[in-house]
Protein backbone atom coordinates (compact mmCIF):
# COMPACT_ATOMS: atom_id res chain seq x y z
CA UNK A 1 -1.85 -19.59 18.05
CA UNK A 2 0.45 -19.33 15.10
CA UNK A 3 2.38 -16.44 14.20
CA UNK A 4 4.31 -16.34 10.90
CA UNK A 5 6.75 -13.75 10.59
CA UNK A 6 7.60 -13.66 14.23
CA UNK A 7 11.12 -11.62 14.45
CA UNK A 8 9.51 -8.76 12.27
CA UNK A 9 8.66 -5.41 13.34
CA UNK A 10 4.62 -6.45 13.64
CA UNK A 11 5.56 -10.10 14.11
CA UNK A 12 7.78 -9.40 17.60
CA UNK A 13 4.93 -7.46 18.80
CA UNK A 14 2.01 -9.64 17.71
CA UNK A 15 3.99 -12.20 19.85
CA UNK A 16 4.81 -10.21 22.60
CA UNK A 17 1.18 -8.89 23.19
CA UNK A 18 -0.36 -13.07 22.53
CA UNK A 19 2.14 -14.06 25.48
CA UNK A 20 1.27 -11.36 27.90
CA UNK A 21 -2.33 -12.16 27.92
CA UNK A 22 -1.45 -15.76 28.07
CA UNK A 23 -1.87 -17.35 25.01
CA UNK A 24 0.65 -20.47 24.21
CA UNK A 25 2.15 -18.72 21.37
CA UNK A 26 4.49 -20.73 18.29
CA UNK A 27 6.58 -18.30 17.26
CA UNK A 28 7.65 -19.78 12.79
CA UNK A 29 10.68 -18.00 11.21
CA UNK A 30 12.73 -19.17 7.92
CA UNK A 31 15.90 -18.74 9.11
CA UNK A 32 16.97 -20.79 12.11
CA UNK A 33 19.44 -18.47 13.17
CA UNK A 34 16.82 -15.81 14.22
CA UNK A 35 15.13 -18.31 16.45
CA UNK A 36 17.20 -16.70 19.29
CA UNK A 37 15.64 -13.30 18.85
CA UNK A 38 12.10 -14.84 20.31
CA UNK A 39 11.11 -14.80 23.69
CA UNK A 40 11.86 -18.00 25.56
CA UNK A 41 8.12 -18.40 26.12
CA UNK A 42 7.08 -18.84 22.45
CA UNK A 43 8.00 -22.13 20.82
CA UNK A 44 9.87 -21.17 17.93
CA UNK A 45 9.17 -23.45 14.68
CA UNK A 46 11.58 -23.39 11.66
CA UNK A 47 8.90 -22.95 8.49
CA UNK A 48 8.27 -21.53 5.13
CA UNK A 49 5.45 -19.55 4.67
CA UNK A 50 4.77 -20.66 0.63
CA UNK A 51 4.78 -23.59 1.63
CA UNK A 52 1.18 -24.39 2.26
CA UNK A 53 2.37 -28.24 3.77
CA UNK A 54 4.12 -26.24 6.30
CA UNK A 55 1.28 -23.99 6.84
CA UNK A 56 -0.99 -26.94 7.36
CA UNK A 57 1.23 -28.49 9.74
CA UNK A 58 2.24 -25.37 11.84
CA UNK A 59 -1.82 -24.19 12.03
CA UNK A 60 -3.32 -27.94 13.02
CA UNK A 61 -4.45 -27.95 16.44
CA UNK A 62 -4.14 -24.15 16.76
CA UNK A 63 -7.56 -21.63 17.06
CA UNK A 64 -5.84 -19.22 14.76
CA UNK A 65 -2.62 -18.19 12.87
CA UNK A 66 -1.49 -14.59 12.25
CA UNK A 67 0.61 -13.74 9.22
CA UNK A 68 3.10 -10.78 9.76
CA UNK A 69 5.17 -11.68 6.81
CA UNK A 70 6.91 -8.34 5.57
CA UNK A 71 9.24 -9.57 2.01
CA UNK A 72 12.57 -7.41 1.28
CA UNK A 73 12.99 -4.75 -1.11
CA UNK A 74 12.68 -5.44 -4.66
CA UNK A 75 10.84 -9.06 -3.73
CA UNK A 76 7.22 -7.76 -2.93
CA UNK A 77 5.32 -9.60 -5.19
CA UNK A 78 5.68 -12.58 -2.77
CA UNK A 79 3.08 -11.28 -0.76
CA UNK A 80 0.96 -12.74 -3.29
CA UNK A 81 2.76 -16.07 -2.86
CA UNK A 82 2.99 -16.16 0.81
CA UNK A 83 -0.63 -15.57 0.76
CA UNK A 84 -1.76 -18.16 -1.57
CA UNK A 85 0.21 -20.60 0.64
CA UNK A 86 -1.37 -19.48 3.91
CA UNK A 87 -5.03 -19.55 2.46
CA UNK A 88 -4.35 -22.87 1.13
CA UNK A 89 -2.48 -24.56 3.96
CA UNK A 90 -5.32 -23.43 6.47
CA UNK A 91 -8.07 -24.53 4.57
CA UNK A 92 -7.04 -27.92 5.29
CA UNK A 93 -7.17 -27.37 8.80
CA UNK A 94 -9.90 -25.26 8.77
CA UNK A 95 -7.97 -22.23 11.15
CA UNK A 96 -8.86 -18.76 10.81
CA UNK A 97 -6.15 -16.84 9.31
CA UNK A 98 -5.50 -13.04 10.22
CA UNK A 99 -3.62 -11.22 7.69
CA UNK A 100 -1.25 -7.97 8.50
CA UNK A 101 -1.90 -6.53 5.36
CA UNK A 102 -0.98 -2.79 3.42
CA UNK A 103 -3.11 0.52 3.94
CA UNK A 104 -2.76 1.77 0.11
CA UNK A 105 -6.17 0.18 -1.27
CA UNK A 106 -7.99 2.65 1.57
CA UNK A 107 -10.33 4.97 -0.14
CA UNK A 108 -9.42 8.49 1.04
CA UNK A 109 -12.35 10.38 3.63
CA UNK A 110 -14.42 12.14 1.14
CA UNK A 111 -12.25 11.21 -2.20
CA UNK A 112 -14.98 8.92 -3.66
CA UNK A 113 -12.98 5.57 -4.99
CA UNK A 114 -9.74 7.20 -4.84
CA UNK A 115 -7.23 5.32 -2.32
CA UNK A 116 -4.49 6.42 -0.59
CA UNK A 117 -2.34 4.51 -3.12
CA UNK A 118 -3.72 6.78 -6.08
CA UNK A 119 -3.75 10.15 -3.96
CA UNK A 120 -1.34 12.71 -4.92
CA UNK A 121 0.84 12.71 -1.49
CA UNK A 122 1.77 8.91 -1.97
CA UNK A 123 5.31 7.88 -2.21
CA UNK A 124 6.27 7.12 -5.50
CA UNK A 125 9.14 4.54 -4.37
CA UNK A 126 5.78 2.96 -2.61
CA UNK A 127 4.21 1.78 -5.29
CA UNK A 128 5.71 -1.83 -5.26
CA UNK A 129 4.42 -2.72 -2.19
CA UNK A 130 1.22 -0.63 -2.35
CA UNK A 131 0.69 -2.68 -5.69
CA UNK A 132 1.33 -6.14 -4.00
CA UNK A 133 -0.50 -5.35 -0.60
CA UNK A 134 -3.72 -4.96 -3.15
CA UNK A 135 -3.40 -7.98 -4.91
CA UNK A 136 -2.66 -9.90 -1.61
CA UNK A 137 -6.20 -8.40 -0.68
CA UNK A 138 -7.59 -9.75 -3.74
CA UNK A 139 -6.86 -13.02 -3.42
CA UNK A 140 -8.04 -13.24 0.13
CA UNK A 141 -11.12 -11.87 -1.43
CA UNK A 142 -11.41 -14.49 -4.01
CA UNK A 143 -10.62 -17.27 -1.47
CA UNK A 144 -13.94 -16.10 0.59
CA UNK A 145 -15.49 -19.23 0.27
CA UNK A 146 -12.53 -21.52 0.78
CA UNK A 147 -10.81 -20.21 4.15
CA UNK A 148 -11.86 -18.69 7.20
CA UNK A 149 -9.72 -14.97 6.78
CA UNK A 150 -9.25 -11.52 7.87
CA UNK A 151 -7.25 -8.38 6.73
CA UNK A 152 -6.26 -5.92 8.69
CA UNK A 153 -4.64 -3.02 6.91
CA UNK A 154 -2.77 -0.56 8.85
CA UNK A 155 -3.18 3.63 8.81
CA UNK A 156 -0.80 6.09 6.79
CA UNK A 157 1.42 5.46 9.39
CA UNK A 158 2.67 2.62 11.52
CA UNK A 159 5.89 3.15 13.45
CA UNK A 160 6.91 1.97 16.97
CA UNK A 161 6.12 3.55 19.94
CA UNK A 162 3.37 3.12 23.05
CA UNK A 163 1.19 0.27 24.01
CA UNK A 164 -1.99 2.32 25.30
CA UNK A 165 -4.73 -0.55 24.11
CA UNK A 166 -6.81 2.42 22.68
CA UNK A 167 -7.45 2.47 18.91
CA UNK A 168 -10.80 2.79 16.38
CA UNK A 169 -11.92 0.81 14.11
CA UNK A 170 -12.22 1.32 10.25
CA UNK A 171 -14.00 -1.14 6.99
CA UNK A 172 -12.28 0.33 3.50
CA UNK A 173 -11.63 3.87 4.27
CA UNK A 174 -8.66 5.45 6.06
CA UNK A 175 -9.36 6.73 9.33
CA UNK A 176 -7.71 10.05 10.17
CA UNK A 177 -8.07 12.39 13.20
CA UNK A 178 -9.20 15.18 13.37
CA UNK A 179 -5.97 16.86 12.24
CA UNK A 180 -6.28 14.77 9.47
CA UNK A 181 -3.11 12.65 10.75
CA UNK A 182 -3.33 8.63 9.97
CA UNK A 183 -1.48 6.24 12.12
CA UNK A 184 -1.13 4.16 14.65
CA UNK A 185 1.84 2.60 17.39
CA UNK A 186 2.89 -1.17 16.27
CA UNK A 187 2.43 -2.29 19.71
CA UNK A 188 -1.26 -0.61 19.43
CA UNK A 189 -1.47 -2.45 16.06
CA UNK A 190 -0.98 -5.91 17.77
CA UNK A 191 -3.77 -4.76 20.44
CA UNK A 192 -6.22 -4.77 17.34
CA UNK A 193 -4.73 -7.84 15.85
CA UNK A 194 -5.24 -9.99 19.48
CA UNK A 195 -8.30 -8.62 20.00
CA UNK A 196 -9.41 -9.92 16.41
CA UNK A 197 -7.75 -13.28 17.78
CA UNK A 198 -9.62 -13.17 20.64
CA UNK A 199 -13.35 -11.94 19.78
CA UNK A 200 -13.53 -12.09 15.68
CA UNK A 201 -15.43 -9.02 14.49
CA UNK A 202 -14.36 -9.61 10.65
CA UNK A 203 -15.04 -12.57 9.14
CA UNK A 204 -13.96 -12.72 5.59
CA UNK A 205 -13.46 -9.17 5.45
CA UNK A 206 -10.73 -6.64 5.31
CA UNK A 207 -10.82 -3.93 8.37
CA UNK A 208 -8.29 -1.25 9.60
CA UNK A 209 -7.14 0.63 12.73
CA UNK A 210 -5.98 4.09 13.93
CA UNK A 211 -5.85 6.92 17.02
């Protein structure tokens, strides 16, 4: 497998859970310098994720490629870019792409339409990347018929913390518990994502994860 944004927070894990269970893993970062921060068991690959050449050529031969892709502060609508790129570049190759996407376009338990994005809790210095996140889930949406995806949004709340391979499994709406908490480890998060790898549940379709 592929996995773009390797050295991220998601990326490192994604990569760290695909080479436990054995999976030969290559491991694509922009900057060449951070190629020392994988594990020596990935092969790391030096490639641009808007590029969808380079997309093409780090997903042929592979069974699936993983975006993790996270952009900086103030640069968010490249999500948009990145994933134009990565739904073009395996359409040639005909890979199945699994996207780490955002959790604001989640309607809100018993809200109607309203998302978690539009609720009256959310972050206003948010709102960039809960805006971007959606229209990165639109155009995989639009690109149904062209390239084998899936979205995976997170909960509320993703922050390190315990692999314990236990999660549940969501379509549009958030999942909470029953205290009405929303969230998830990242190492748990990469659980769902390999397992996705692994046995595809989601074809073409956006899902999401919590406790």
């Amino acid at each position: 497998m592929t996995v773009f944004g390797a050295v991220g927070n998601v990326g490192r894990r994604t990569v760290a859970e695909a080479l436990s269970r054995g999976h030969d893993v290559t491991a694509v970062v922009r900057d060449p310098a951070r190629c020392t921060e994988l594990p020596h068991r990935a092969r790391p690959l030096v490639a641009d994720a808007d590029d969808p050449d380079a997309v093409a050529r780090a997903s042929a031969g592979q069974d699936v490629v993983i975006s993790a892709t996270r952009p900086a502060p103030g640069r968010e609508r490249e999500l948009v870019v990145t994933v134009e790129a990565l739904l073009a570049g395996v359409a040639r190759t005909g890979v199945r792409l699994l996207v780490v996407g955002g959790a604001a376009s989640l309607t809100l338990p018993g809200k109607g339409p309203l998302t978690l994005a539009e609720g009256p809790d959310f972050p206003a210095e948010l709102g960039p990347i809960a805006t971007a996140c959606t229209a990165q889930l639109d155009v995989c949406r639009a690109a149904a018929a062209g390239a084998d995806w899936t979205y995976l949004s997170p909960p509320a709340l993703l922050e390190p913390g315990e692999r314990t391979g236990d999660y549940r499994l969501g379509g549009d709406e958030l999942l909470v518990d029953s205290d009405g908490r929303s969230f998830i480890s990242m190492e748990d998060f990469a659980v769902a994502l390999l397992d996705e790898a692994e046995r595809p549940r989601h074809r073409r379709t956006r899902f999401t994860v919590a406790y």
